[in-house]
Protein backbone atom coordinates (compact mmCIF):
# COMPACT_ATOMS: atom_id res chain seq x y z
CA UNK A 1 42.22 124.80 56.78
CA UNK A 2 40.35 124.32 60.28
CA UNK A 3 37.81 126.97 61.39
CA UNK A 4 38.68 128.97 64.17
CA UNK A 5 37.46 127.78 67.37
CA UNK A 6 34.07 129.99 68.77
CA UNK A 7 35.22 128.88 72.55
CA UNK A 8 38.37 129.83 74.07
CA UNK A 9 39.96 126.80 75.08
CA UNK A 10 38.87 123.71 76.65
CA UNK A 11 38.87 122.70 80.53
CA UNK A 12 38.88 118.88 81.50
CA UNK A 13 38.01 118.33 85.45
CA UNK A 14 38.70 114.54 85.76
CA UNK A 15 37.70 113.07 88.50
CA UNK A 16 38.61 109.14 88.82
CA UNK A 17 36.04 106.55 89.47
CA UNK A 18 33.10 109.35 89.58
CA UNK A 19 30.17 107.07 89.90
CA UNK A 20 27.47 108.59 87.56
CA UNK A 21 24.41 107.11 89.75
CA UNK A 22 25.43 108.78 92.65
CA UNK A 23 26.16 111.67 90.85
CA UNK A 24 22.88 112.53 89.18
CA UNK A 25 21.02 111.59 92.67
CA UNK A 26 22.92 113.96 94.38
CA UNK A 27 23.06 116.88 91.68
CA UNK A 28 19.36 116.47 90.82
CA UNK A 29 18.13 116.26 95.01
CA UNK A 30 20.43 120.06 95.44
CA UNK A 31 23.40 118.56 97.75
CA UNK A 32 25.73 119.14 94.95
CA UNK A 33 24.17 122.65 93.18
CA UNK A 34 27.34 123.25 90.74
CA UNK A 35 26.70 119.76 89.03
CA UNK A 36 23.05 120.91 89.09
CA UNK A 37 24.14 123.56 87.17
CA UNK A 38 25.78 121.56 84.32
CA UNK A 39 22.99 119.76 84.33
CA UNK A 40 20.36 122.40 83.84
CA UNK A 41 22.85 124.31 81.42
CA UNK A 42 24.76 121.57 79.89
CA UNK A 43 24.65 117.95 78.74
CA UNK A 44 25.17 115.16 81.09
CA UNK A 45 25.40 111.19 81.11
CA UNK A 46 27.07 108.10 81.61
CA UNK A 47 30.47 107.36 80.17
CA UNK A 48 31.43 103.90 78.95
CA UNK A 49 34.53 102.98 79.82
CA UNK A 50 37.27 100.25 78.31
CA UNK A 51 37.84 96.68 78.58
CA UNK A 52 38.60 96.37 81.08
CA UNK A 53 37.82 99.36 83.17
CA UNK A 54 40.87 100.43 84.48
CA UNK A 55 42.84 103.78 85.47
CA UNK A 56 46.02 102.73 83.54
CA UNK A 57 43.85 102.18 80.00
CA UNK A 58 41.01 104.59 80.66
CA UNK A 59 42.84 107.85 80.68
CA UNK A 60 45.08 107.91 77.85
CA UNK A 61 41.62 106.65 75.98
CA UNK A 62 40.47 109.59 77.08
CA UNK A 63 42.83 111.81 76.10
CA UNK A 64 43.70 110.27 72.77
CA UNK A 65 40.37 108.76 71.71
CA UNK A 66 41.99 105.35 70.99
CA UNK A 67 41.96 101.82 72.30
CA UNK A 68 44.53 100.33 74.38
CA UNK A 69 45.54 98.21 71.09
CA UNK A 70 47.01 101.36 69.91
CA UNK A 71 48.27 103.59 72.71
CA UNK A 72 49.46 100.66 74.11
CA UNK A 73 48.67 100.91 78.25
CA UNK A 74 46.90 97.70 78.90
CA UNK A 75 47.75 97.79 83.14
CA UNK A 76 49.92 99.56 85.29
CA UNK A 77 53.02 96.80 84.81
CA UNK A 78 53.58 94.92 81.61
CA UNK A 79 54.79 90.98 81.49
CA UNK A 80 57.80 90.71 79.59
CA UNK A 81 59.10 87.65 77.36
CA UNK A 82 61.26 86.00 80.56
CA UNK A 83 57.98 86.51 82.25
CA UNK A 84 58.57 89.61 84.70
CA UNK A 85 56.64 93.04 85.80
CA UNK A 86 58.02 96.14 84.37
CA UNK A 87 55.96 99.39 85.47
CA UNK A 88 54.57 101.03 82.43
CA UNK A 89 54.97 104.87 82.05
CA UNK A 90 54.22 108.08 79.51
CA UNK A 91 57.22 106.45 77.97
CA UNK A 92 55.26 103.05 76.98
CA UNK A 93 51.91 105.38 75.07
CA UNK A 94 52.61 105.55 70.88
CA UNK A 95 49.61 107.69 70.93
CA UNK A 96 49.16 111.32 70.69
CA UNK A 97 47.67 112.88 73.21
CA UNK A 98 45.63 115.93 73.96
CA UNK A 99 48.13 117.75 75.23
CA UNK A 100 50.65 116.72 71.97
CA UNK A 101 48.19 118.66 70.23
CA UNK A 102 46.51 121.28 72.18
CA UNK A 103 49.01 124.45 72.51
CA UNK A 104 50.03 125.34 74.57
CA UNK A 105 48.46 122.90 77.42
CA UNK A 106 48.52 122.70 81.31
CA UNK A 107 48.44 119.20 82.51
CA UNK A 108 47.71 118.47 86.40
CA UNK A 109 47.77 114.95 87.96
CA UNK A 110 46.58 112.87 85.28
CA UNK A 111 47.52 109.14 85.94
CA UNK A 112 50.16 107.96 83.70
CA UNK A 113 52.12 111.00 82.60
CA UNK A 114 55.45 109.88 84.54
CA UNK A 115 57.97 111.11 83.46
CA UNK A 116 56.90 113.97 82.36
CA UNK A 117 56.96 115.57 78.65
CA UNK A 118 58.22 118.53 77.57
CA UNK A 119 55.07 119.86 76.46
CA UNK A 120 54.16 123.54 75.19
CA UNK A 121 52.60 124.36 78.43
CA UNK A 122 53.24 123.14 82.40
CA UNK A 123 53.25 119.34 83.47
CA UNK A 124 53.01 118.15 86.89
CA UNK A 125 52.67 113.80 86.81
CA UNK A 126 50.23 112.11 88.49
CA UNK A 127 49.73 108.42 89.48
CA UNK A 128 52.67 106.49 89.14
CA UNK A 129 55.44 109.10 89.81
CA UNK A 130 57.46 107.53 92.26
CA UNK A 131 58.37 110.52 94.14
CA UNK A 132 58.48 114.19 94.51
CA UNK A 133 62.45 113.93 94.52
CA UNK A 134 62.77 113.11 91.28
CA UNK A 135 61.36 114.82 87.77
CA UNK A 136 57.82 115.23 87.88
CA UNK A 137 56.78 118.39 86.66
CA UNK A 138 57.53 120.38 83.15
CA UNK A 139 59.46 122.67 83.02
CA UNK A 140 61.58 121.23 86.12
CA UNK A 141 61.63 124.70 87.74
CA UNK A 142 57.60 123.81 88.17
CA UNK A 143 58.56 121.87 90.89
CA UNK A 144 60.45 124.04 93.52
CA UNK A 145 57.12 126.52 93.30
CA UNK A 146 54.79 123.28 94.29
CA UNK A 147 57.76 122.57 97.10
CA UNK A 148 57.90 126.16 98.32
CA UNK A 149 54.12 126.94 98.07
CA UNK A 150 52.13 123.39 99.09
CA UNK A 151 54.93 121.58 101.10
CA UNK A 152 52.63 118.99 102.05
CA UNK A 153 52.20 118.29 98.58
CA UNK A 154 51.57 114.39 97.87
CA UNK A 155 51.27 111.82 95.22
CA UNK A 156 48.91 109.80 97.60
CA UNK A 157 48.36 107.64 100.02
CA UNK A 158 48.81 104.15 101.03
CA UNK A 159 46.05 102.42 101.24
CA UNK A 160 46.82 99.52 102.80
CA UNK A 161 48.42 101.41 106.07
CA UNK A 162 44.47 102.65 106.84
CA UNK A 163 42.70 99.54 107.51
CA UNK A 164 41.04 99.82 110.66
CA UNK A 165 41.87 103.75 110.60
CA UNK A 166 38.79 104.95 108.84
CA UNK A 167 38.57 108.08 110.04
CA UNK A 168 41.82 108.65 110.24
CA UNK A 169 42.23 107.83 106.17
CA UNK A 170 38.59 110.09 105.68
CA UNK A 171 40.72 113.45 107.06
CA UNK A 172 44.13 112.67 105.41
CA UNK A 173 42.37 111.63 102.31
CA UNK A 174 40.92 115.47 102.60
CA UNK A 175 43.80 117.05 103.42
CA UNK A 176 44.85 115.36 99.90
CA UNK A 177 42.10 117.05 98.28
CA UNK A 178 42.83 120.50 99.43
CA UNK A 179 46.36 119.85 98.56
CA UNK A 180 45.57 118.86 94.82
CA UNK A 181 43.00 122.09 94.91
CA UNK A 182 45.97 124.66 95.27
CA UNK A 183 47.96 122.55 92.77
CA UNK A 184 45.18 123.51 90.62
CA UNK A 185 45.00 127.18 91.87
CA UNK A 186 48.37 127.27 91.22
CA UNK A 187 48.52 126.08 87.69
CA UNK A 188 45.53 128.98 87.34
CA UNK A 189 48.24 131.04 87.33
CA UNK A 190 49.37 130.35 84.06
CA UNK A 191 46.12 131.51 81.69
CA UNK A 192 48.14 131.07 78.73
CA UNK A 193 46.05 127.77 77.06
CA UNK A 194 44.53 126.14 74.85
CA UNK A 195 44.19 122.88 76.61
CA UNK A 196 43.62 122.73 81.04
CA UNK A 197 43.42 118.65 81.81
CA UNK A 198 43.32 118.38 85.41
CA UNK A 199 42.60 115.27 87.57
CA UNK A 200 41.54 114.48 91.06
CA UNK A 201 42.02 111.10 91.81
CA UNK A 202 41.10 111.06 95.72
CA UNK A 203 37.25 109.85 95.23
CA UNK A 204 38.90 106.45 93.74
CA UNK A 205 40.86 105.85 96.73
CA UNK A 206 38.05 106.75 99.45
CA UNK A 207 35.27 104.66 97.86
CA UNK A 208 37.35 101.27 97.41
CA UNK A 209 37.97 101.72 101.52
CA UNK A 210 34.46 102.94 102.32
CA UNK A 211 31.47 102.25 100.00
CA UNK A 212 28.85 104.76 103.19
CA UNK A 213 26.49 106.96 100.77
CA UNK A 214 27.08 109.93 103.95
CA UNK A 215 30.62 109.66 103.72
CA UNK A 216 30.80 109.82 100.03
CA UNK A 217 28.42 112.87 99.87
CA UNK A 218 30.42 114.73 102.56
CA UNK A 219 33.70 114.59 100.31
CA UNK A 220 31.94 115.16 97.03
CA UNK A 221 30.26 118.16 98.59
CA UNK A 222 33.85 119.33 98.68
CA UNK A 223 34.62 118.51 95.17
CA UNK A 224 31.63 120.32 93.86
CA UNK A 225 32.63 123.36 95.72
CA UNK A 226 35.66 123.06 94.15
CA UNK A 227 33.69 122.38 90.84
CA UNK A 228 32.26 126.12 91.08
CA UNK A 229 35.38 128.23 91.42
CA UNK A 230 36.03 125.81 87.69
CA UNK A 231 33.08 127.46 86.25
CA UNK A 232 33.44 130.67 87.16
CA UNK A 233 37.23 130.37 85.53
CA UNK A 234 35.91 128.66 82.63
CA UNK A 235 33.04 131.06 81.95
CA UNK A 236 35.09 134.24 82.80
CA UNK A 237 37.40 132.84 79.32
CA UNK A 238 34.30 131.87 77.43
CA UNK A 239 35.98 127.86 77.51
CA UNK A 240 34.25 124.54 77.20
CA UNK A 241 34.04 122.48 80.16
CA UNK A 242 34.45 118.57 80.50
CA UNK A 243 33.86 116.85 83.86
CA UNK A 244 34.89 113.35 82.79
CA UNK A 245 35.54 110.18 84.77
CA UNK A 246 37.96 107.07 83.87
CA UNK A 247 35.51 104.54 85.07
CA UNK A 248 32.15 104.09 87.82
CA UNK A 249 32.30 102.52 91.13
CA UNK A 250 29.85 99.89 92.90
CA UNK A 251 30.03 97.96 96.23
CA UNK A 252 32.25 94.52 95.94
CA UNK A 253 32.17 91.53 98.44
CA UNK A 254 33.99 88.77 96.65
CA UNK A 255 37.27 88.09 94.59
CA UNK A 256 37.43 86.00 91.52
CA UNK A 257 40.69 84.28 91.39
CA UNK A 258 40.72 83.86 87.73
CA UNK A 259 44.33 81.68 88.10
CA UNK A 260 42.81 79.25 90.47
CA UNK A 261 40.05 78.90 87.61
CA UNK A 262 43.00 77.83 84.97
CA UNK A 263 44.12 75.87 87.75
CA UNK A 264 40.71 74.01 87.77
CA UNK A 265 40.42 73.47 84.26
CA UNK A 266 43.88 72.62 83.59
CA UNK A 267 45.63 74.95 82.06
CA UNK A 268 47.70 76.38 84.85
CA UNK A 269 49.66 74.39 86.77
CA UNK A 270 51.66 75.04 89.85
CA UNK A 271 53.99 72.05 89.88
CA UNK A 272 57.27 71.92 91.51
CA UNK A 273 56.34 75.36 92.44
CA UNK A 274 53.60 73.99 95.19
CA UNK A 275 55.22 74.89 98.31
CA UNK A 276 54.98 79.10 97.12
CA UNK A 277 51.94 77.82 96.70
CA UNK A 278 51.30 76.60 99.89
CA UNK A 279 53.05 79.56 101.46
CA UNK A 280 50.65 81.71 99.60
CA UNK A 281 47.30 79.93 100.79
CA UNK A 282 48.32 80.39 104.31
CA UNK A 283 48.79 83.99 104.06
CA UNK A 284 53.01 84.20 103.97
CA UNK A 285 53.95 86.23 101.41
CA UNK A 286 56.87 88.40 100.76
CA UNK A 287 55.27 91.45 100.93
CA UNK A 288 54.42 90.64 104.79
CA UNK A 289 58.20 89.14 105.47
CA UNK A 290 59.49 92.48 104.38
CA UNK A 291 56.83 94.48 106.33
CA UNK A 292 58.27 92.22 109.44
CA UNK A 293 61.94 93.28 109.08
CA UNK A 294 61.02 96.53 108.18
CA UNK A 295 59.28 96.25 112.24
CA UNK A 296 62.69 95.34 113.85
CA UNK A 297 64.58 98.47 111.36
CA UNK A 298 66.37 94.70 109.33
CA UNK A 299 65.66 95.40 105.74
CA UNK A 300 67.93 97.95 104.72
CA UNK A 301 70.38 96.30 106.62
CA UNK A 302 69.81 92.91 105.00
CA UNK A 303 69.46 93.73 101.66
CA UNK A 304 72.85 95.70 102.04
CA UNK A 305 74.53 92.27 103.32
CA UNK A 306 72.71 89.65 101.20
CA UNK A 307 73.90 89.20 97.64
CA UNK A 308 71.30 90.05 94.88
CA UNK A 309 71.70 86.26 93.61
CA UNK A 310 70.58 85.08 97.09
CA UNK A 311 67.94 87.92 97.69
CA UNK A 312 66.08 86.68 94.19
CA UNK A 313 66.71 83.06 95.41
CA UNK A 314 64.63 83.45 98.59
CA UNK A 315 61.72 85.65 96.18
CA UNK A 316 60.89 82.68 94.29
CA UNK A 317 60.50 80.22 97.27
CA UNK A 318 58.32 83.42 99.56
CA UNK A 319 54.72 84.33 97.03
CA UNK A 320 53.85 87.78 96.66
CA UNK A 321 54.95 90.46 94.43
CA UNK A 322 55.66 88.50 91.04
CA UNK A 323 51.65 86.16 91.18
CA UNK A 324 53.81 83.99 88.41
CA UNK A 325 56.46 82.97 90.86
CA UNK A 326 53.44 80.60 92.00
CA UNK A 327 53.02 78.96 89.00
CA UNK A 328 55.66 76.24 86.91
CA UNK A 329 56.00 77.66 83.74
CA UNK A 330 56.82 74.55 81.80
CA UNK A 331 53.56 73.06 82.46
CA UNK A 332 51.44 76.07 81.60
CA UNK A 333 49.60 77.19 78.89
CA UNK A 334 48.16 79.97 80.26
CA UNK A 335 47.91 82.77 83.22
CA UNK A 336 46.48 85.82 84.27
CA UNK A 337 48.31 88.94 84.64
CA UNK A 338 46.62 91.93 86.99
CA UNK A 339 43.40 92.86 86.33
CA UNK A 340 41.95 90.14 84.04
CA UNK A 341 44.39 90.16 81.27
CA UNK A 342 44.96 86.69 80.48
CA UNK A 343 48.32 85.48 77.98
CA UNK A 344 48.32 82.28 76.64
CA UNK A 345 52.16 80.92 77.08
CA UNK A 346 52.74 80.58 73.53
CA UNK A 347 57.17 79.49 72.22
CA UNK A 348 56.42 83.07 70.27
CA UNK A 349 55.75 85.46 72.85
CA UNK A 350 57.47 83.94 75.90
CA UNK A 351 60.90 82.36 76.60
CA UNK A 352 59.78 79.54 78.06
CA UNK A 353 56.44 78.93 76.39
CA UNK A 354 54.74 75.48 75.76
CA UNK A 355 51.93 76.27 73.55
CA UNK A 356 53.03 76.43 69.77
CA UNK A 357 52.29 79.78 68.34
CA UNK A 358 50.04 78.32 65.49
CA UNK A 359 47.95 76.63 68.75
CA UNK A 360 47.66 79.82 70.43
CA UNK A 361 44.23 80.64 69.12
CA UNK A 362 43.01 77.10 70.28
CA UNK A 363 43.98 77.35 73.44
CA UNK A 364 41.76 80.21 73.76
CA UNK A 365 38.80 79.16 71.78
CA UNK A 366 39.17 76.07 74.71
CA UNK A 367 40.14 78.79 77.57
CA UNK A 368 36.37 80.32 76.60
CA UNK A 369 34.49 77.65 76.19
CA UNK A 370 35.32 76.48 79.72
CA UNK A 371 34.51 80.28 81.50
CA UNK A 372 31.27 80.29 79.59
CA UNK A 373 30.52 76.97 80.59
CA UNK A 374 26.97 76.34 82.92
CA UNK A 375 28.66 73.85 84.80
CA UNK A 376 29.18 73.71 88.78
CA UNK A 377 27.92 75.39 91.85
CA UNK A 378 28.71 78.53 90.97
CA UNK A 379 29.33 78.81 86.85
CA UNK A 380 32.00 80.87 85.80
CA UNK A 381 29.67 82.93 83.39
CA UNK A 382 27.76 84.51 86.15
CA UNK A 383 30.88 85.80 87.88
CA UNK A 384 32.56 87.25 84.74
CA UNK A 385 32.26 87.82 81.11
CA UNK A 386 35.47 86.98 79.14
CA UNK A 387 36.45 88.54 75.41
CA UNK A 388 39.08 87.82 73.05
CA UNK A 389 41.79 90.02 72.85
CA UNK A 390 42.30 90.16 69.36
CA UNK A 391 39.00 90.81 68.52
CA UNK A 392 38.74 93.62 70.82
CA UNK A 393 42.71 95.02 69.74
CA UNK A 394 43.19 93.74 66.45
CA UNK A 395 45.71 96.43 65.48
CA UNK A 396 48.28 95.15 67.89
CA UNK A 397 49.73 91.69 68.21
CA UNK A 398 50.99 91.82 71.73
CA UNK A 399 47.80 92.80 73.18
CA UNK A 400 46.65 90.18 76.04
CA UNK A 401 44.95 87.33 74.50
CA UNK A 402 41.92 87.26 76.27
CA UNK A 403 40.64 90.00 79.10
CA UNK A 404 38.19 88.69 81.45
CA UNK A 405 35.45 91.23 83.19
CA UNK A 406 33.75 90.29 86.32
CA UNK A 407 30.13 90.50 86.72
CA UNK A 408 28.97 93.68 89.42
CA UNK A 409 29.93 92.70 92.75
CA UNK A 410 32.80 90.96 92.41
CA UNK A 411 36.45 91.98 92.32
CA UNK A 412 39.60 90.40 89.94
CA UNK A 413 42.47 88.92 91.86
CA UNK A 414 45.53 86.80 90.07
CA UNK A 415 46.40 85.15 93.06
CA UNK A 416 46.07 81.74 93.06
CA UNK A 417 43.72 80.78 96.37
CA UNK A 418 42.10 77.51 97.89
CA UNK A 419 38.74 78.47 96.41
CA UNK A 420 37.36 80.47 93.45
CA UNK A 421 35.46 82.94 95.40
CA UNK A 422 37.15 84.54 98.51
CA UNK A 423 35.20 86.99 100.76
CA UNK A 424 36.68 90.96 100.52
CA UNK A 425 36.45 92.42 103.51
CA UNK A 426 38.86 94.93 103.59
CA UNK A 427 37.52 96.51 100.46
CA UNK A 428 34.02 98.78 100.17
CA UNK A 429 33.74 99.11 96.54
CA UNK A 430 35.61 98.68 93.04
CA UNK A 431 35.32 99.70 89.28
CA UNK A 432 32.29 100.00 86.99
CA UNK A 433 32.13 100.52 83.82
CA UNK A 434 29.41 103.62 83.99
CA UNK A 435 31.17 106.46 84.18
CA UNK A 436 30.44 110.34 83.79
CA UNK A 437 30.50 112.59 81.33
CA UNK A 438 29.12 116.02 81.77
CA UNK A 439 29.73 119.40 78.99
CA UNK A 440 29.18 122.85 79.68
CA UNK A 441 29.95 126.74 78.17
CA UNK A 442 30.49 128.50 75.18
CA UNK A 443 28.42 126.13 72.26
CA UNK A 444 27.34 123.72 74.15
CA UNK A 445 23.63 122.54 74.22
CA UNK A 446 21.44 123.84 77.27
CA UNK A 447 19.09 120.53 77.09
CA UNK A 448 20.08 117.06 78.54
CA UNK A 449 20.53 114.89 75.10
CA UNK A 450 21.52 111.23 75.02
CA UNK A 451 25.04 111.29 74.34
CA UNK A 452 25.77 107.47 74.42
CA UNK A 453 29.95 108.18 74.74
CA UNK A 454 32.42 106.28 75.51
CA UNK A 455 35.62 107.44 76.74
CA UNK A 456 37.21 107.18 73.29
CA UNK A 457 34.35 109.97 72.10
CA UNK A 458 36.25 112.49 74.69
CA UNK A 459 39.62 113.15 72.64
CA UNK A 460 37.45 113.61 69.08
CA UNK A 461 34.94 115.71 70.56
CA UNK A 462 37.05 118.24 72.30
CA UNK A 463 39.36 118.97 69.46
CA UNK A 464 36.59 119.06 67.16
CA UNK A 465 34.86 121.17 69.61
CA UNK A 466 38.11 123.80 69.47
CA UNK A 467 38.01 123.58 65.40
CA UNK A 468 41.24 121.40 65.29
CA UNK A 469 41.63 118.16 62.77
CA UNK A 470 40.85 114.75 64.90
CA UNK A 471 43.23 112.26 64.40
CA UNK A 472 42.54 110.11 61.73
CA UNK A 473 42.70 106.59 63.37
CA UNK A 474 40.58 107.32 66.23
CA UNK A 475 38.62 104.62 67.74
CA UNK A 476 35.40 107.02 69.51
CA UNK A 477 33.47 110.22 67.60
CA UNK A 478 32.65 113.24 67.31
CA UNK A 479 29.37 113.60 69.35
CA UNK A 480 28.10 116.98 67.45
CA UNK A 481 24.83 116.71 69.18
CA UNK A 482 26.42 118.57 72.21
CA UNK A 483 26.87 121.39 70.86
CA UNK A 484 23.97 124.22 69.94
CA UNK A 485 22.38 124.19 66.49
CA UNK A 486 24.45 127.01 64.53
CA UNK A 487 27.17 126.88 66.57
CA UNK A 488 30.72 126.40 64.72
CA UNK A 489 31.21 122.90 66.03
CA UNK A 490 27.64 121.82 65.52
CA UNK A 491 27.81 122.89 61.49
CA UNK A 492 31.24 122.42 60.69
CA UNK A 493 32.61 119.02 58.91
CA UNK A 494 35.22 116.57 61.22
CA UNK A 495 38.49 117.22 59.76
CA UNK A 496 40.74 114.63 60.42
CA UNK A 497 44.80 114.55 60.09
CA UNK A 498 47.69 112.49 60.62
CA UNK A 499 49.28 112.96 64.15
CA UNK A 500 52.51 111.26 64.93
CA UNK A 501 53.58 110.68 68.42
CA UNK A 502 57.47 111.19 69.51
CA UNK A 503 58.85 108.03 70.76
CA UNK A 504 60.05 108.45 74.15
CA UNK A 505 61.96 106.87 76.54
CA UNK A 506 62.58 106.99 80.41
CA UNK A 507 61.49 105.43 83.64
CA UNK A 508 62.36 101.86 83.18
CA UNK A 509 65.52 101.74 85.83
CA UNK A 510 63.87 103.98 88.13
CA UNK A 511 62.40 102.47 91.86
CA UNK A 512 59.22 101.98 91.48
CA UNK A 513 58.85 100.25 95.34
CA UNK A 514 56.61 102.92 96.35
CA UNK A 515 54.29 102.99 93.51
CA UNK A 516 53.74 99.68 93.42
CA UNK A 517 53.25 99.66 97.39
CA UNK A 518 50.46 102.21 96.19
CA UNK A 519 49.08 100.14 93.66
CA UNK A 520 49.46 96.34 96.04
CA UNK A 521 47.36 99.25 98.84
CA UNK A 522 44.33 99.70 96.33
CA UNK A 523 44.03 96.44 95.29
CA UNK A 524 45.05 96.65 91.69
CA UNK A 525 48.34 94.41 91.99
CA UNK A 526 48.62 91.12 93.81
């Protein structure tokens, strides 16, 4: 029998790719006085995020306290067996999450909740909802209030359109913000929870544009305004307060092309496939021929004329939004998909795959040996760290087979390029893998301690925090040492329990065109 919670309820502000450097400097100097105040009354400190530190894994860690090698989100798009990109959605997580077990819950904007669930609570997707047309909010009646009372109300913003419009990104990126803040208000509205999750995913998209300390502080300024009004609503119910981030952020000025690196060592090959290849290197890609006949109003007209046989013809001969269109499949052993997830192209896995299953874990042992190897200009081990998938997800047999991390600095890229290293200039900053983690309200400690969490510690913590069992295959802990000696949470055992998660379906034949516009904008999709 679980103890009845002391705290009423538990609030998680996520805010995606918080950098927890920046954070503490700021907080601790005044210029952001509410995450003083968690600070001074609270616990505070980095957050360790996955392998690799990505939106798409990090926050169903978060909210389930497992790896991706059992919820099962290792990127935004999975590669399936005849080697395409499918988006992955709430559908694709075998997880339960927070919200599965928290009741009732309110769930704002956190990435990769499309479509959404019928919960006991309110649901209104985040990242990767292709539209506001469609289902994105539970129950559907949600949505006409959002329509009716914040009819500017976005998803986000391209990316890619900004470049050379900084300031003209900077305003509608705030406009965002204050959209996202009366989505909140809104969702105030309902006060009947156990569970508020609620995610602001604007300071990722400024800081991979714009990586200018006075620019940064100006917006998070905002966000730590916004922070206040939390506490007050989280005090006023006698909650406990998260302020969590998916992953850090640091200044980038390089890609890594980890397929030209299997080029070089041989076990990529582009083949017959060379003049994609070619068409790739000099910058022609399909992504740019569309933008062109979009120009002169010609897609819609030619993709309403041109057979579907032809129009997939003419994608395999122009590069750009399927990287393995570049690369002849029947002379590779293995390739990277998105952001450092590398498959060997075993007869098992894949339709057309080369490597014998029972070779599979040579091929990697060799694949390993060569990225840690000294040799060269530039060696591959001080550009990246690479790690064997099945050591990292043992529990799953389709996880990647390797997942390759590069070194501060640099940024991942799957396309396949003249040289290793290409300069970035279009990009201010990418993912770290410090983010935050800051605690605050009813139990919890009022001295900084040294938490050491990761972001599978989150899930755990917070339902032990509320008295509830903790799933019993959790890969993160319960961190008592937040809470205040001879408080409930502090004293009481970890309970754990067996949760299963309802298999779902949904969002496989919907257009995804725009989200992965999105994605191809920020850089996380070649």
């Amino acid at each position: 029998m679980s103890t009845p919670p002391d705290a009423n309820g538990a609030f998680v502000f996520g805010l995606d790719g918080a950098p927890w450097d920046l954070l503490e400097k700021w907080a601790e100097s005044g210029e952001l006085p509410n995450f003083n105040t968690i600070i001074d009354e609270g616990v505070s400190g980095p957050l360790e995020s996955t392998v690799p530190p990505t939106t798409p894994v990090a926050w169903p860690s978060i909210a389930s306290g497992v790896t991706a090698g059992k919820h099962g989100i290792y990127s935004f798009r999975r590669l399936t067996s005849d080697y395409r990109y499918e988006i992955n959605t709430s559908a694709a997580i075998r997880q339960p999450l927070l919200w599965d077990i928290c009741s009732p819950s309110v769930v704002g904007n956190v990435p990769m909740t499309y479509p959404p669930k019928e919960i006991d609570g309110e649901m209104v997707t985040g990242m990767m909802t292709p539209s506001l047309e469609g289902a994105f909010t539970h129950p559907p009646e949600l949505a006409d209030k959002i329509r009716s009372r914040i009819p500017e109300y976005e998803v986000g913003l391209s990316w890619s359109s900004y470049q050379g419009k900084e300031e003209q990104f900077i305003d509608d990126l705030h406009e965002l913000l204050e959209n996202r803040y009366q989505l909140m208000k809104l969702l105030f509205e309902n006060d009947e929870w156990e569970l508020f999750f609620f995610v602001y995913t604007s300071p990722d998209r400024l800081q991979h544009l714009i990586w200018e300390e006075d620019v940064l502080l100006d917006y998070y300024k905002r966000i730590d305004d916004i922070l206040g009004e939390v506490l007050e609503y989280v005090q006023d119910r006698g909650a406990h307060l998260y302020v969590v981030s998916d992953h850090g952020f640091g200044p980038v000025s390089e890609n890594v092309h980890v397929n030209t690196i299997l080029e070089n060592e041989g076990f990529l090959d582009v083949g017959g496939n060379k003049s994609r290849s070619t068409l790739s290197r000099a910058g022609i890609t399909k992504n740019r021929v569309l933008g062109l006949l979009e120009s002169v109003n010609a897609k819609e007209a030619a993709l309403s004329y041109v057979p579907d046989a032809v129009i997939r013809d003419i994608a395999t001969r122009v590069p750009g939004e399927h990287g393995l269109f570049d690369v002849d499949i029947s002379s590779t052993e293995a390739m990277a998909h998105e952001y450092g997830l590398i498959y060997i192209n075993d007869d098992e896995r894949f339709d057309e795959g080369v490597v014998p299953a029972d070779n599979r874990q040579a091929v990697k042992d060799d694949i390993l040996a060569a990225l840690d190897s000294d040799e060269g200009a530039e060696p591959y081990r001080s550009l990246l760290s690479a790690h064997d998938g099945t050591e990292l997800f043992p529990t799953d047999a389709d996880a990647p087979d390797l997942v390759v991390v590069v070194k501060d600095g640099y940024e991942i890229s799957t396309a396949i390029a003249p040289e290793v290293l290409t300069p970035l200039p279009e990009k201010g900053a990418t993912h770290r893998k410090q983010g935050i983690f800051f605690a605050w309200g009813e139990d919890i400690r009022h001295e900084s301690v040294d938490t050491g969490f990761s972001v599978y510690d989150v899930a755990p913590t917070l339902l032990h925090g509320l008295g509830k069992p903790v799933p019993e295959n959790v890969d993160g802990q319960v961190r008592k040492q937040i809470f205040e000696e001879g408080s409930e949470p502090y004293g009481s055992a970890v309970e754990t329990t067996s949760y299963t998660s309802e298999s779902r379906s949904g969002g496989r034949d919907e257009d995804f065109e725009d989200v992965e516009s999105r994605l191809r904008g920020l850089g996380y999709i070649d």
